[in-house]
C-alpha atoms as a PDB file:
ATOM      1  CA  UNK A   1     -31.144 -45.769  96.783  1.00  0.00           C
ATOM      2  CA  UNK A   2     -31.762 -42.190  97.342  1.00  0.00           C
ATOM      3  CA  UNK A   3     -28.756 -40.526  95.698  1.00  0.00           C
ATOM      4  CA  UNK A   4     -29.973 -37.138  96.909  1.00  0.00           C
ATOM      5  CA  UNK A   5     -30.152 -37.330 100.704  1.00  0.00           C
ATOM      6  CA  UNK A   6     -26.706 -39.235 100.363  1.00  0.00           C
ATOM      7  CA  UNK A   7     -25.356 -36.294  98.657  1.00  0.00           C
ATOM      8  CA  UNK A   8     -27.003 -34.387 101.258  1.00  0.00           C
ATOM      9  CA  UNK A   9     -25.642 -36.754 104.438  1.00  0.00           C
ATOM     10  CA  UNK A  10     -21.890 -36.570 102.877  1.00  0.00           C
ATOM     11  CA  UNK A  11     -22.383 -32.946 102.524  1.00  0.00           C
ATOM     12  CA  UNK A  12     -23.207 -33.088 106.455  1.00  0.00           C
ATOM     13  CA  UNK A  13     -20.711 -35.335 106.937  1.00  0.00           C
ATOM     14  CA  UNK A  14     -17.716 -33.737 105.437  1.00  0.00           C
ATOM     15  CA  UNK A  15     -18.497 -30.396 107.694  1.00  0.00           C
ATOM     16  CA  UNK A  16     -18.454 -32.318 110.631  1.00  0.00           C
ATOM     17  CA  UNK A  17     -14.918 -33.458 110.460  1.00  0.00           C
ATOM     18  CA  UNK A  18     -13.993 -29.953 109.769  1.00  0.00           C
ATOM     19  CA  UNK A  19     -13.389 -29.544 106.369  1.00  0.00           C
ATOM     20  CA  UNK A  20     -15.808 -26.744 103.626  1.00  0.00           C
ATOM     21  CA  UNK A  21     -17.949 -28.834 101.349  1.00  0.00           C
ATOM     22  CA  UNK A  22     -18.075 -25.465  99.290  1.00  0.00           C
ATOM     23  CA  UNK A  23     -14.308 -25.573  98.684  1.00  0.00           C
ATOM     24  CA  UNK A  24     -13.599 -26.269  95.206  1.00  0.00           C
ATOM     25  CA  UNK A  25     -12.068 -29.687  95.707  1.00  0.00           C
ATOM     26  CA  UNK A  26     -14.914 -31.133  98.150  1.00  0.00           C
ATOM     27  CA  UNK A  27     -18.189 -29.664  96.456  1.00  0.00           C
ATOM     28  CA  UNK A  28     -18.439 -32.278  93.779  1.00  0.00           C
ATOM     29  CA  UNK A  29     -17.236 -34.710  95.999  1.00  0.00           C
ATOM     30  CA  UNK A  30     -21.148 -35.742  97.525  1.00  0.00           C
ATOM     31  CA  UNK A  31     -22.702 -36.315  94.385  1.00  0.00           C
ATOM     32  CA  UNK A  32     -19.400 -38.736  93.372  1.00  0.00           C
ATOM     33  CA  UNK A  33     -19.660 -40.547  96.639  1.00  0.00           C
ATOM     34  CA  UNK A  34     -23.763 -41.145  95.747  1.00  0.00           C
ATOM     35  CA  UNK A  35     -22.643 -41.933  92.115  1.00  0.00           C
ATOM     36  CA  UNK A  36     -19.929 -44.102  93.925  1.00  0.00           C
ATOM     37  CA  UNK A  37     -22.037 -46.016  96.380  1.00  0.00           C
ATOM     38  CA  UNK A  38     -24.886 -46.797  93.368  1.00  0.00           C
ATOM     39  CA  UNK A  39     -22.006 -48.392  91.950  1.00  0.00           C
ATOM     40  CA  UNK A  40     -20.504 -50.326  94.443  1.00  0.00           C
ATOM     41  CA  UNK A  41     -23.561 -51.497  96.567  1.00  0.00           C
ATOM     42  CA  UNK A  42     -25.234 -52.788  93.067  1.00  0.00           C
ATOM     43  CA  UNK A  43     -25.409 -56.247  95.263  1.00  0.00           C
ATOM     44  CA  UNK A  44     -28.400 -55.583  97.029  1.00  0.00           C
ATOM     45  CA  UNK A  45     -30.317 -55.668  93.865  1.00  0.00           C
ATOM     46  CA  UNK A  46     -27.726 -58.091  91.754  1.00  0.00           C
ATOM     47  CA  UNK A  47     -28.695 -60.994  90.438  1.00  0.00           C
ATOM     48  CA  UNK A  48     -25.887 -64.431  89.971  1.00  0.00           C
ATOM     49  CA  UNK A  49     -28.155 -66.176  86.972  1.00  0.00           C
ATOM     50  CA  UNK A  50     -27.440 -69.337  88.556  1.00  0.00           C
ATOM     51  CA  UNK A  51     -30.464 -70.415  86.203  1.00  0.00           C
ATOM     52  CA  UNK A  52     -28.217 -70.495  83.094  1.00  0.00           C
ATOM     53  CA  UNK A  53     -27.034 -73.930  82.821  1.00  0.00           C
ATOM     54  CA  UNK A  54     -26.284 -76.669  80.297  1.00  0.00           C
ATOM     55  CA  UNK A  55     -26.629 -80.217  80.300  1.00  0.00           C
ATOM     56  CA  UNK A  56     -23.118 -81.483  80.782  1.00  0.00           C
ATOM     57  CA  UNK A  57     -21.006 -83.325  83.754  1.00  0.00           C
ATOM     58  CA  UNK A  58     -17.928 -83.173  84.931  1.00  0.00           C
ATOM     59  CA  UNK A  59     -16.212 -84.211  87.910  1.00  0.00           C
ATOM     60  CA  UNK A  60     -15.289 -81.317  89.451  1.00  0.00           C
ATOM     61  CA  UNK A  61     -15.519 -77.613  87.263  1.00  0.00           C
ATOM     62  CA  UNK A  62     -12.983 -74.959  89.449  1.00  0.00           C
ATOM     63  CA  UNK A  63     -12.970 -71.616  89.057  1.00  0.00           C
ATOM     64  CA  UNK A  64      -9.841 -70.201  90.655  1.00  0.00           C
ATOM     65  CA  UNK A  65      -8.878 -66.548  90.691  1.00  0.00           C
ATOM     66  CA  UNK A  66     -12.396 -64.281  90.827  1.00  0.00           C
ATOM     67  CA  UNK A  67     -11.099 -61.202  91.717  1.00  0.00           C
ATOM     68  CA  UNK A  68     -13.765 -59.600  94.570  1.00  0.00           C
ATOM     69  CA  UNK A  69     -14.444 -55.833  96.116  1.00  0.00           C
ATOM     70  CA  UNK A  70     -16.321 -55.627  98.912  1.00  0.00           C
ATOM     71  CA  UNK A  71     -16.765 -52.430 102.295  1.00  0.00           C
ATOM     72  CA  UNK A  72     -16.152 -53.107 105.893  1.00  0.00           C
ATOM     73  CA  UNK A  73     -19.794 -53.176 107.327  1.00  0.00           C
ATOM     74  CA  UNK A  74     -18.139 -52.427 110.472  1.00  0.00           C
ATOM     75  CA  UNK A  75     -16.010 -49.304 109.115  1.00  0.00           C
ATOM     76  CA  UNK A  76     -17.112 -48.848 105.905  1.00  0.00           C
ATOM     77  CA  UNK A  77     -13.947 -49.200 104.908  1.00  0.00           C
ATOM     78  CA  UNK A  78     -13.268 -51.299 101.492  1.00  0.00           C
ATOM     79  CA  UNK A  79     -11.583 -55.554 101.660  1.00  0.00           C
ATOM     80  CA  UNK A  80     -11.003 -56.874  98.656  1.00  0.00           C
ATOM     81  CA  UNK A  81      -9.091 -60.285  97.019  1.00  0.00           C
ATOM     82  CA  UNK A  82      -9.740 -63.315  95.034  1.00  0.00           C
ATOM     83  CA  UNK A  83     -12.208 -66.306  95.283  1.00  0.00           C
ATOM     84  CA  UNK A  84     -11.899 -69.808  94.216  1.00  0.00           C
ATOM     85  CA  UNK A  85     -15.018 -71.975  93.503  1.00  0.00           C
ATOM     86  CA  UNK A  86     -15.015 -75.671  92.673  1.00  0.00           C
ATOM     87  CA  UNK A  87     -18.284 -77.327  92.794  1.00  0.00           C
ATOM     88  CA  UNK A  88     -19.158 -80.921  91.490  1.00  0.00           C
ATOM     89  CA  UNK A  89     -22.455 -80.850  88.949  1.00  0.00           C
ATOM     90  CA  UNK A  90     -25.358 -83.329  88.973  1.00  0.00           C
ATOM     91  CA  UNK A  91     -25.734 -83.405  85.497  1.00  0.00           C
ATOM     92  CA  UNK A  92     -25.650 -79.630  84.683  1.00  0.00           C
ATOM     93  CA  UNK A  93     -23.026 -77.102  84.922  1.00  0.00           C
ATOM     94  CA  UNK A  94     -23.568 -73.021  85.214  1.00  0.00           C
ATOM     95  CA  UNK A  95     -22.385 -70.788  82.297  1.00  0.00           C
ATOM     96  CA  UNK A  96     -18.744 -69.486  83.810  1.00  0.00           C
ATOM     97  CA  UNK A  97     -19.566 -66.018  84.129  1.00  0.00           C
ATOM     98  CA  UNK A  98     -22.285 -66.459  86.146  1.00  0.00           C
ATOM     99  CA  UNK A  99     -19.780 -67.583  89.224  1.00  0.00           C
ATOM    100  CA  UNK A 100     -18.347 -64.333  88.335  1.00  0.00           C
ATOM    101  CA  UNK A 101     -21.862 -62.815  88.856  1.00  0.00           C
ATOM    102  CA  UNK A 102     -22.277 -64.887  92.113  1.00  0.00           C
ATOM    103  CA  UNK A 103     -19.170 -63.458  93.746  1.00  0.00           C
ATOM    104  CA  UNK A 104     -20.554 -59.546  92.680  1.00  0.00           C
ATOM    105  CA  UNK A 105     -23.772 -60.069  93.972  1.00  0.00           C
ATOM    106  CA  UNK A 106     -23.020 -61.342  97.641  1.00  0.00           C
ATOM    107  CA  UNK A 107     -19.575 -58.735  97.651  1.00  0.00           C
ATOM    108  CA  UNK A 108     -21.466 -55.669  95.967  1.00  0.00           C
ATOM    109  CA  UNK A 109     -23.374 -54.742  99.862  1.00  0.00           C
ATOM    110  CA  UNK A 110     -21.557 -54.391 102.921  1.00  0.00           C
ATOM    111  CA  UNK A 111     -20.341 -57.200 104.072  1.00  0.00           C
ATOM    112  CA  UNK A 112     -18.085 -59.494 105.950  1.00  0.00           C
ATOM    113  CA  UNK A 113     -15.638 -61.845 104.154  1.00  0.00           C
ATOM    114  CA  UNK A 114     -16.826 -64.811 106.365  1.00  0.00           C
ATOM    115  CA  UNK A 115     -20.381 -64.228 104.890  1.00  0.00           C
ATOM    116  CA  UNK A 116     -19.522 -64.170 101.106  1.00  0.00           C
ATOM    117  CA  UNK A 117     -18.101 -67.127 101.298  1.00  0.00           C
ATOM    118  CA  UNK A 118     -20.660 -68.517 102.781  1.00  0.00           C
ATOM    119  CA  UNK A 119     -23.515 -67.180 100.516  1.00  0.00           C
ATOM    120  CA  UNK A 120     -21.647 -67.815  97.922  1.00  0.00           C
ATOM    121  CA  UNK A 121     -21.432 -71.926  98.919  1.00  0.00           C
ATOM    122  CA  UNK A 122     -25.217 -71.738 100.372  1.00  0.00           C
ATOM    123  CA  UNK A 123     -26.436 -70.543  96.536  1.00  0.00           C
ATOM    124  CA  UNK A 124     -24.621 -73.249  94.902  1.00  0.00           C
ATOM    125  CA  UNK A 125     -25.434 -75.836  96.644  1.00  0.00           C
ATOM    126  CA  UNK A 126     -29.038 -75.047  96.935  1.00  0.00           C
ATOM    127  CA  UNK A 127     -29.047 -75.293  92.780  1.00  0.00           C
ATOM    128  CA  UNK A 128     -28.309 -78.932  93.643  1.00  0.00           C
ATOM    129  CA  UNK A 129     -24.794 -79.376  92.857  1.00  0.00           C
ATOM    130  CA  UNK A 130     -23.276 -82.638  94.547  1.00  0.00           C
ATOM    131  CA  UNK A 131     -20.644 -80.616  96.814  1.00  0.00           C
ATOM    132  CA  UNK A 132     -19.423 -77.109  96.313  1.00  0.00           C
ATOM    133  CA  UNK A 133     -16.275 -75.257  97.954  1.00  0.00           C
ATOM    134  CA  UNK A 134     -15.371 -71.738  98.101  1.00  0.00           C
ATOM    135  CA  UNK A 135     -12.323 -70.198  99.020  1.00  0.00           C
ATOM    136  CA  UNK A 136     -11.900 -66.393  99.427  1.00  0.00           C
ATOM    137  CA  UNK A 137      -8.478 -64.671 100.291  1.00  0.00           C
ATOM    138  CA  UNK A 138      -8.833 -60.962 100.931  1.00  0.00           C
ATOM    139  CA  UNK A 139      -6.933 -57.653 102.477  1.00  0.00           C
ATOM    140  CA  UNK A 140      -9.025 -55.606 104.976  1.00  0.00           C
ATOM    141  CA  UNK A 141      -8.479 -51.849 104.848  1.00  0.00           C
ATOM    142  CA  UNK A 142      -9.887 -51.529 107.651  1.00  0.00           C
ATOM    143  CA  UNK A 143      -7.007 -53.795 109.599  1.00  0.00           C
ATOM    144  CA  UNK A 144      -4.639 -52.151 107.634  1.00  0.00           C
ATOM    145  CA  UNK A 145      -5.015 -47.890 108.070  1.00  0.00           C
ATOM    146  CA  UNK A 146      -6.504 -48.241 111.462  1.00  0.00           C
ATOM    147  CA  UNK A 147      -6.497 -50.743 114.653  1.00  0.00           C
ATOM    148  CA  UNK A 148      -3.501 -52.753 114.506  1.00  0.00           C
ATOM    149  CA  UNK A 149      -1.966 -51.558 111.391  1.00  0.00           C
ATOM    150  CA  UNK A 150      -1.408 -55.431 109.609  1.00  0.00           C
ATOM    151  CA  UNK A 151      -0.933 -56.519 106.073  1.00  0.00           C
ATOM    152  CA  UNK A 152      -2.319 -60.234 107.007  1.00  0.00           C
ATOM    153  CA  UNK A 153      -4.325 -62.057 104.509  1.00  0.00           C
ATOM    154  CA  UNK A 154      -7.394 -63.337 105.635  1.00  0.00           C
ATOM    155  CA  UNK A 155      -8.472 -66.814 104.242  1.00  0.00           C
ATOM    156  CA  UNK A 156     -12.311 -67.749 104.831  1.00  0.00           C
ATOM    157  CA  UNK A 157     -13.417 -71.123 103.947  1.00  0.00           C
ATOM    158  CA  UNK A 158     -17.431 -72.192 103.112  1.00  0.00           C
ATOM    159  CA  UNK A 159     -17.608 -76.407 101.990  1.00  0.00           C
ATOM    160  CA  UNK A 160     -20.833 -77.928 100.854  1.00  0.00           C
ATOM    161  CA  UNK A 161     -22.156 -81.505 100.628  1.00  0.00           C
ATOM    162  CA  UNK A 162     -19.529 -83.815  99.063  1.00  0.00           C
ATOM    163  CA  UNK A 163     -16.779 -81.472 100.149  1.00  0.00           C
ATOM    164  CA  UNK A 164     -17.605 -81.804 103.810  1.00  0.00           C
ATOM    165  CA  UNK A 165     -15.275 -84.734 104.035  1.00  0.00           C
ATOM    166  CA  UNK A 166     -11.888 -83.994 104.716  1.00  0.00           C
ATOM    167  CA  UNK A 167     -10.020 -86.251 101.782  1.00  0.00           C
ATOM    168  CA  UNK A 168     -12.960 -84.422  99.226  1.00  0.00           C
ATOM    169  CA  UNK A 169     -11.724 -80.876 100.294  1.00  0.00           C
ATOM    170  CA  UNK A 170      -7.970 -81.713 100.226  1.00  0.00           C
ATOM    171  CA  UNK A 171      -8.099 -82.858  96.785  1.00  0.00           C
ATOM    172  CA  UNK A 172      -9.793 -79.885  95.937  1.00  0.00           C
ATOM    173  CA  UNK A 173      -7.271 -77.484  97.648  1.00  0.00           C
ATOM    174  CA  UNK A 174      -4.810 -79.324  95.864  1.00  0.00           C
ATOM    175  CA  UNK A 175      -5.890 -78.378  92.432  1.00  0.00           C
ATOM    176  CA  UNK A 176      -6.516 -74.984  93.271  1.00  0.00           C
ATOM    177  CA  UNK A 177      -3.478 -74.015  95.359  1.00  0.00           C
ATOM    178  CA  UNK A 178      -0.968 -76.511  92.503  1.00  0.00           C
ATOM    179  CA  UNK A 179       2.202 -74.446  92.805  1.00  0.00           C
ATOM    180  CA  UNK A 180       0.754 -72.089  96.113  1.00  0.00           C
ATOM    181  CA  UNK A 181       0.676 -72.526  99.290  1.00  0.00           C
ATOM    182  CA  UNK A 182      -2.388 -73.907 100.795  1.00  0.00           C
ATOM    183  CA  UNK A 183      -4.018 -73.560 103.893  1.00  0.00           C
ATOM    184  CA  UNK A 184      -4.560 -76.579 106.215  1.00  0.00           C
ATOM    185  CA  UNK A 185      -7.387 -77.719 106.729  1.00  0.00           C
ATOM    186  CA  UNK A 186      -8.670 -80.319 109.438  1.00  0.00           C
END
């Protein structure tokens, strides 16, 4: 990333909708935005460690809750919520955090929530887990300051071999959603 000609574009940028970028509160403001952005786009270069695992099974490891920040590639404007991820091992299962690392690599670029998800589910399963689902819920700024002005909740969902059947996935939603409400799947 070229912090410098992003300082330099912002700079351009801020002028253009009609504001100073020499005024006192705007003439740091390019070099936090490049600071910002190496930050937040880290995903482009982010790696999940999917390779750390240990020999153990289990029927069904779930790991609910993964809180996710992500920008707009159509506004550039940030979405952000939660991801659930069960998967069913084949012997081995991944250190924890590393699901945690899976959800920043694929959110850390700008994206769309439909594709995290299903990175997210296409990585997993390609480690050769037996089925894998992922479940992200997430708020769009982007619906919500501009366009139609909404609060909804979008709900994207990415299932993998064993969870492609229907009774697989609804057990699954059932342990992740116990004492929520669920979406519906068919």
């Amino acid at each position: 990333m070229n912090k410098e000609r992003i300082k330099r574009l912002i700079r351009e940028i801020i002028a253009e909708i009609g504001e100073d970028p020499t005024r006192e509160g705007l003439v740091d403001t390019p070099s936090r935005i490049a600071d910002m952005y190496e930050e937040i786009f880290k995903g482009y270069e982010g790696e999940s460690e999917l390779s750390v695992k240990f020999s153990e099974d289990s029927d069904i490891v779930i790991a609910k809750d993964i809180q996710f920040y992500s920008m707009c590639e159509h506004h550039m404007l940030p979405f952000y919520g939660k991801i659930s991820i069960a998967y069913s091992p084949d012997g081995k299962v991944f250190g924890i955090s590393k699901l945690v690392r899976l959800v920043e690599k694929y959110s850390a670029r700008l994206q769309i929530q439909e594709r995290i998800t299903k990175n997210i589910a296409d990585e997993l399963y390609s480690e050769g887990v037996k089925g894998v689902i992922v479940i992200a819920e997430g708020e769009h700024l982007c619906m919500k300051m501009r366009g139609v002005r909404n609060d909804a909740i979008v709900t994207t969902i990415a299932s993998r071999g064993a969870y492609d059947k229907k009774e697989a996935r609804s057990d699954v939603l059932n342990l992740i959603y116990s004492g929520k409400s669920k979406p519906t799947i068919s």
